[in-house]
C-alpha atoms as a PDB file:
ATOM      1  CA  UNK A   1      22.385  -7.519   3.433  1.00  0.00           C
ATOM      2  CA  UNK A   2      20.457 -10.736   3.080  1.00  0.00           C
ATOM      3  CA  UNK A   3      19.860 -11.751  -1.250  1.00  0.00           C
ATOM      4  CA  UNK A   4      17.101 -14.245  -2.408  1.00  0.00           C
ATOM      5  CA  UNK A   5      17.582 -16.482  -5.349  1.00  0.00           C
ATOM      6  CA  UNK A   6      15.556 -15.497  -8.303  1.00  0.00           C
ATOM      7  CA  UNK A   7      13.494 -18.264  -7.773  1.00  0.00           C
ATOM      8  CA  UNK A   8      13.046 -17.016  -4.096  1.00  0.00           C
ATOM      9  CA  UNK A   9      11.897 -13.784  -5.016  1.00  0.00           C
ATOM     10  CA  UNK A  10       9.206 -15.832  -7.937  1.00  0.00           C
ATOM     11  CA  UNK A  11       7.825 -17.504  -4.919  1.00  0.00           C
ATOM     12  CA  UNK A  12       7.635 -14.708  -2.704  1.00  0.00           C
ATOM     13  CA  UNK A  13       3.785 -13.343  -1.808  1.00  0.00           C
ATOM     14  CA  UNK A  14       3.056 -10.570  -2.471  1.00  0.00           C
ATOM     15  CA  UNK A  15       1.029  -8.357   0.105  1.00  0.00           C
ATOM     16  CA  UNK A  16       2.576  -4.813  -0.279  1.00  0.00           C
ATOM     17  CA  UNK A  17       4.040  -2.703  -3.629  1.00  0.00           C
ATOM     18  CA  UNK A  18       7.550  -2.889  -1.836  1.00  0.00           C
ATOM     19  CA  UNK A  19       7.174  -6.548  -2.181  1.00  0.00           C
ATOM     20  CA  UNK A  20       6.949  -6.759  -6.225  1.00  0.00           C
ATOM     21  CA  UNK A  21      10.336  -6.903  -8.307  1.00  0.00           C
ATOM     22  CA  UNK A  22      11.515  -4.278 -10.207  1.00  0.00           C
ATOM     23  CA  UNK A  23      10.191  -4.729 -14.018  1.00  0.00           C
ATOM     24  CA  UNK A  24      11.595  -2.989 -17.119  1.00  0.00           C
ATOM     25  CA  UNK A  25       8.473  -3.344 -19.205  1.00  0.00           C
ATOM     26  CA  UNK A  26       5.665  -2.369 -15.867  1.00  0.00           C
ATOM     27  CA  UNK A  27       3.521  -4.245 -13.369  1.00  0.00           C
ATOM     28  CA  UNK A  28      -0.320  -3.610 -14.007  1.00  0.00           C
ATOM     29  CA  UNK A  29      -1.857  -2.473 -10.295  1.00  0.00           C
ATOM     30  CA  UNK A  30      -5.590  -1.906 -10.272  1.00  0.00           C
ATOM     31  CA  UNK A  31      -7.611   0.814  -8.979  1.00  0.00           C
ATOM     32  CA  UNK A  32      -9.874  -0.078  -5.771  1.00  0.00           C
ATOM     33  CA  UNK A  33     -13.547  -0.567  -7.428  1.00  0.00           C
ATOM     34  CA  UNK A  34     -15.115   3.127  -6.141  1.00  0.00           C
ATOM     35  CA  UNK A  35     -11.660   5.227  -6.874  1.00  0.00           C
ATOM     36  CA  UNK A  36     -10.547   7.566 -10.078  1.00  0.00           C
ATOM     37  CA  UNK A  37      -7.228   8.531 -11.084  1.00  0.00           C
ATOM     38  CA  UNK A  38      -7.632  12.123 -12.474  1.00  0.00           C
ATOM     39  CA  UNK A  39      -6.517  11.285 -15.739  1.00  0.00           C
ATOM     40  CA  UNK A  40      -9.479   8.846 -16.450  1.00  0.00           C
ATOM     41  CA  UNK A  41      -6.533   6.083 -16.203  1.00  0.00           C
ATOM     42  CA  UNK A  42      -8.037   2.282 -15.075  1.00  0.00           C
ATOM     43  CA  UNK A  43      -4.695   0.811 -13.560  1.00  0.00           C
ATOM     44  CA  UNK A  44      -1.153   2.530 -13.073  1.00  0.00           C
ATOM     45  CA  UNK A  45       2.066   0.558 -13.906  1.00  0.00           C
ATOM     46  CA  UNK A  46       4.186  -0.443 -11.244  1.00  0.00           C
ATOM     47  CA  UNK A  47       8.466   0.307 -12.266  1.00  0.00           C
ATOM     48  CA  UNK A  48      10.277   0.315  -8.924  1.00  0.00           C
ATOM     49  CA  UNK A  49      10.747   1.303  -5.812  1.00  0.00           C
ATOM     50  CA  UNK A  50      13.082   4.504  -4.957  1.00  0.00           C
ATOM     51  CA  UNK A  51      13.342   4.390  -1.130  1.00  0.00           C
ATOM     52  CA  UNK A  52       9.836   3.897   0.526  1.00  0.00           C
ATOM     53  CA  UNK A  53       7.663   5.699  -2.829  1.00  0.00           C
ATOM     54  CA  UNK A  54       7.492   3.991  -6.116  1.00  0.00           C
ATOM     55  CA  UNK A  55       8.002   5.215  -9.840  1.00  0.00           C
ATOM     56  CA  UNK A  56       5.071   4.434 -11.408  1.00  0.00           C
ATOM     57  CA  UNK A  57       2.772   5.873 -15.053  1.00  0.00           C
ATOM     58  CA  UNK A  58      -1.012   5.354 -15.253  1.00  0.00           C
ATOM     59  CA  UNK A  59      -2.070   3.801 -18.628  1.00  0.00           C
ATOM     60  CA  UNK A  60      -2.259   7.356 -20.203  1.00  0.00           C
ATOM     61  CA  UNK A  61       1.374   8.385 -18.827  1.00  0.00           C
ATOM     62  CA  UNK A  62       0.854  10.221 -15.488  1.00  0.00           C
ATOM     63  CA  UNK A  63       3.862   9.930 -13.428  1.00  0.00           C
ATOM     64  CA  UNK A  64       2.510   8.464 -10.048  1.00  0.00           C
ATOM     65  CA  UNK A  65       4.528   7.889  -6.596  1.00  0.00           C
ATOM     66  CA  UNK A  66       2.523   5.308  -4.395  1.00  0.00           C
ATOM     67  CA  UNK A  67       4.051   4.008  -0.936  1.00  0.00           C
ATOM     68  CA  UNK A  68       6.093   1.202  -0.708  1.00  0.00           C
ATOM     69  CA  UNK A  69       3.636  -0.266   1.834  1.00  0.00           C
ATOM     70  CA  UNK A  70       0.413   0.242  -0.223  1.00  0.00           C
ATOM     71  CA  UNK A  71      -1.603  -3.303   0.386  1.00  0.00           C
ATOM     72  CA  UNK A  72      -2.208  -5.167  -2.885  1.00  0.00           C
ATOM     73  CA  UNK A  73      -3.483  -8.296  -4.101  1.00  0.00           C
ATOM     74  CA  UNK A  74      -3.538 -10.581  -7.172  1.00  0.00           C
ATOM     75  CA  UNK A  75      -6.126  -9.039  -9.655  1.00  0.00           C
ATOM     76  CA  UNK A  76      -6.568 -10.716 -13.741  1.00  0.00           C
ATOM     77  CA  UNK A  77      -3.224  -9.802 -15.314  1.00  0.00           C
ATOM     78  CA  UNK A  78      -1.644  -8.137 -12.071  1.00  0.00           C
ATOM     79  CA  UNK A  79      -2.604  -6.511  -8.635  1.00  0.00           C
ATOM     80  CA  UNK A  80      -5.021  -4.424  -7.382  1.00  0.00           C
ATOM     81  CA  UNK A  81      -5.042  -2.224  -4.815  1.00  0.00           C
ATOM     82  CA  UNK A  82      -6.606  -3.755  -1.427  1.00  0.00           C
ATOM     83  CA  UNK A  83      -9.569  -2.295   0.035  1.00  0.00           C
ATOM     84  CA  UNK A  84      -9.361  -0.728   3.768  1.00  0.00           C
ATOM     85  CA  UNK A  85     -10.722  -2.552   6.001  1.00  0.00           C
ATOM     86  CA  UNK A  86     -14.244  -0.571   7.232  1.00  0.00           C
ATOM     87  CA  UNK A  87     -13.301  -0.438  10.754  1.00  0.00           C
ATOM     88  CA  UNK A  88     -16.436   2.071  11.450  1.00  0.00           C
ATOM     89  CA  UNK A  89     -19.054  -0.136  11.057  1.00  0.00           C
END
């Protein structure tokens, strides 16, 4: 099993959840503009991954289980959730 340095992994881009590091104290991930967590929650943080879903709390507590491969990009003090692409249109 391949390891990156630590300053690897710093410089690493991140363009899915399963590429963030594991953090102690949380990531920040955004909601997409037009969704709602049912809590009333405005970003979830991001723990770690176990296998392919991640442990995760919204900012009220709610434990939340997102997909490794869930698109993100950097947002203010974080990530946020990418957008699907409208492919209908």
């Amino acid at each position: 099993m391949l390891q990156m340095t630590q300053q690897q992994s710093k410089t690493k881009k991140v363009e899915r959840l399963m590429d963030l590091p594991r953090s102690e104290k949380g990531i920040r991930i955004y909601l997409p503009d037009d969704a709602e967590l049912e809590d009333g929650s405005n970003f979830i943080n991001f723990y770690h991954l176990d296998g392919m879903y991640s442990y995760c709390k919204t900012e009220k507590g709610g434990l939340i289980h997102l997909s490794g491969l869930t698109p993100l990009v950097e947002y203010k003090d974080g990530y946020k959730m990418k957008e699907p692409d409208d492919t209908t249109k």
